[in-house]
C-alpha atoms as a PDB file:
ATOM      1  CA  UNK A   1      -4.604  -1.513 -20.285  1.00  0.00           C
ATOM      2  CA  UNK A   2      -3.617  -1.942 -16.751  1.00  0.00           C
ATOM      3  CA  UNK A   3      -5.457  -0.236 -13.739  1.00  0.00           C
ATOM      4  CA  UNK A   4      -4.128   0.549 -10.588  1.00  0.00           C
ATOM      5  CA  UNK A   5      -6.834   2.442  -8.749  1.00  0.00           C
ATOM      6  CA  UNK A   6      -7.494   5.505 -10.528  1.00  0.00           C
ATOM      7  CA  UNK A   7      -4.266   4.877 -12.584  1.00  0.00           C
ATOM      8  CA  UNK A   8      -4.477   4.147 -15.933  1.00  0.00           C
ATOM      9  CA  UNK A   9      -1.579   1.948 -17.722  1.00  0.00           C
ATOM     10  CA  UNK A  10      -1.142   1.892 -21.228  1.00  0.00           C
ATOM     11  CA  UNK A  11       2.407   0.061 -21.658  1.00  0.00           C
ATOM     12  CA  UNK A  12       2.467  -0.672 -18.345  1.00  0.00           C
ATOM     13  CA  UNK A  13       6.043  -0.365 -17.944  1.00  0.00           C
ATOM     14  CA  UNK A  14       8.006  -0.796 -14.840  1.00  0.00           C
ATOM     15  CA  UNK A  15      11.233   0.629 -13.470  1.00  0.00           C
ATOM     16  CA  UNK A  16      12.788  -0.283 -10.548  1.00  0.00           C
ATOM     17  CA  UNK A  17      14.823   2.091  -8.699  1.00  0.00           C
ATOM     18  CA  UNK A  18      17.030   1.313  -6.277  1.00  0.00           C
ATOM     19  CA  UNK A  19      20.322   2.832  -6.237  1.00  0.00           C
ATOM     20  CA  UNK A  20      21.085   6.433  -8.193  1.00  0.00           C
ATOM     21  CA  UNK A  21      17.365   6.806  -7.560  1.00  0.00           C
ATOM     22  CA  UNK A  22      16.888  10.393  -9.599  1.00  0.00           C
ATOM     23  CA  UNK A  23      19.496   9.245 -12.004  1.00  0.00           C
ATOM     24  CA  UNK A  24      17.847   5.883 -12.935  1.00  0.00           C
ATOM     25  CA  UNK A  25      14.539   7.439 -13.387  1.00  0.00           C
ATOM     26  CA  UNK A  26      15.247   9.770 -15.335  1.00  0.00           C
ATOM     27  CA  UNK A  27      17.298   7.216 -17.604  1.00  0.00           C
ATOM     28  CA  UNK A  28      14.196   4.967 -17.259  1.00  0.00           C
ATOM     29  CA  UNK A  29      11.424   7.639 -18.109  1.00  0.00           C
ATOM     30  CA  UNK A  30      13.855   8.457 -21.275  1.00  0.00           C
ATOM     31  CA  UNK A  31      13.512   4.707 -21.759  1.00  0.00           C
ATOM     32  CA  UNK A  32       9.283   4.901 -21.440  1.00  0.00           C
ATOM     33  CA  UNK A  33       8.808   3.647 -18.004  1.00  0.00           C
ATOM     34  CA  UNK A  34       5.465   5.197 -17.068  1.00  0.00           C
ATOM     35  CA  UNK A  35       5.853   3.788 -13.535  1.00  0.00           C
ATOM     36  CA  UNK A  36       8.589   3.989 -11.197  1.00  0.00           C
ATOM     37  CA  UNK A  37       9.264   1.165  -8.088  1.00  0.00           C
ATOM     38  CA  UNK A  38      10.901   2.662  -5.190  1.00  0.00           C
ATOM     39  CA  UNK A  39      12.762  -0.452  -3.999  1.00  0.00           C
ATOM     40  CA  UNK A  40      13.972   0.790  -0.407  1.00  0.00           C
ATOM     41  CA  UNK A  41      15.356  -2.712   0.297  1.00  0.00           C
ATOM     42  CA  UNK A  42      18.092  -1.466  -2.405  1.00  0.00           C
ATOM     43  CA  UNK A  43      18.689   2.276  -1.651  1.00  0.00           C
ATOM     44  CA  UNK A  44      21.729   3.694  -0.337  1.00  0.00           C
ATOM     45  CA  UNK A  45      20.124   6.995   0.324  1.00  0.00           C
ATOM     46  CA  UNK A  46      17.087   8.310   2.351  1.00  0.00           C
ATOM     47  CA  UNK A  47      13.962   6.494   1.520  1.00  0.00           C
ATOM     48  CA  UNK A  48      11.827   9.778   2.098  1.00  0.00           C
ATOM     49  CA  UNK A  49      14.257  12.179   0.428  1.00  0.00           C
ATOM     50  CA  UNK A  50      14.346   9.897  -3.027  1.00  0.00           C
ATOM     51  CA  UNK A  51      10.650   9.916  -2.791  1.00  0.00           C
ATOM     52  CA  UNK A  52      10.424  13.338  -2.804  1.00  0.00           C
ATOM     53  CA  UNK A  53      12.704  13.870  -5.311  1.00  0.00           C
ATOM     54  CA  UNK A  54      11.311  10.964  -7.356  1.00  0.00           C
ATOM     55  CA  UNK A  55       7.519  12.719  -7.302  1.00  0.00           C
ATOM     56  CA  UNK A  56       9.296  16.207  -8.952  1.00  0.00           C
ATOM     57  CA  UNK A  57       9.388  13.961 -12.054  1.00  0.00           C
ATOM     58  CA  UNK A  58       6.032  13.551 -12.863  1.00  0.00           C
ATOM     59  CA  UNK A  59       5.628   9.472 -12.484  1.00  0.00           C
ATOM     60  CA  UNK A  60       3.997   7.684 -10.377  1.00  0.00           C
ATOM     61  CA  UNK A  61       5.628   5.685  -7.659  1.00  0.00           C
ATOM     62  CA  UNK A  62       4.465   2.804  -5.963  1.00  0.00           C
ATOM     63  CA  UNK A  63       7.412   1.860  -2.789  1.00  0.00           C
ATOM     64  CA  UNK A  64       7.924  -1.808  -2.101  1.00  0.00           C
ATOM     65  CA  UNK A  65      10.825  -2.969   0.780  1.00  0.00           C
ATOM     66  CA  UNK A  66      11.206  -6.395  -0.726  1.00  0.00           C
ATOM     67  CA  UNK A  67      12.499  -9.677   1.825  1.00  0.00           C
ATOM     68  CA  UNK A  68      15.600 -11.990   0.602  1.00  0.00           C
ATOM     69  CA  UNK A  69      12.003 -14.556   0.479  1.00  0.00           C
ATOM     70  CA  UNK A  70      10.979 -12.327  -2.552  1.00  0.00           C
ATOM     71  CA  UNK A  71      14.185 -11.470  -4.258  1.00  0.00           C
ATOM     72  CA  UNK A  72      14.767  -8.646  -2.587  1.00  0.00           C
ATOM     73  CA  UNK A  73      18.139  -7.118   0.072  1.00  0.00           C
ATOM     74  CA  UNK A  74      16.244  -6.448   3.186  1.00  0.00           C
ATOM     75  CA  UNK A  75      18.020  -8.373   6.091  1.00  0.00           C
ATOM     76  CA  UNK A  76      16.603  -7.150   9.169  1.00  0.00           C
ATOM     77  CA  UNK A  77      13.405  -7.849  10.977  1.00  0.00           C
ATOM     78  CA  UNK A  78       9.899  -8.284   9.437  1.00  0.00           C
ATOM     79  CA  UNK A  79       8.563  -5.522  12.085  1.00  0.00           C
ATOM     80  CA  UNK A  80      11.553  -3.251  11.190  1.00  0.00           C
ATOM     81  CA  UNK A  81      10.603  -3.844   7.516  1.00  0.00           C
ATOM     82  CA  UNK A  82       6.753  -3.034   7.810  1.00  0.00           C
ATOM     83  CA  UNK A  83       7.645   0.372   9.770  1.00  0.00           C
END
């Protein structure tokens, strides 16, 4: 088992959402994700308005904005990325 504060992980599967937010978690919740990654250095929609939409399905969401250092699509500034 895997804790993350008060969060208690049995399979401690991970699905990262990027684009299609609401469409990939619900394909990954059918798949038994029982954590959802809210990669904002991939979206191509509102950050804030997939989160909220993401929460509705009863997952928890951790949000990450990855660097190109660690894999990830963000290209502008650290201090932009951070905000």
């Amino acid at each position: 088992m895997v804790r993350i504060g008060s969060l208690k992980l049995n399979k401690s599967i991970v699905a990262s959402i990027g684009k299609a937010p609401v469409d990939s978690a619900i394909k990954a919740r059918k798949l038994g994700a029982d954590l959802l990654e809210l990669r904002i250095d991939l979206l191509d929609t509102d950050a804030r308005q997939a989160l909220a939409e993401l929460k509705n399905l009863g997952l928890p969401v951790i949000i990450t904005n990855r660097m190109k250092q660690e894999g990830g699509a963000w290209e502008w500034s650290e201090d932009e990325r951070i905000r």
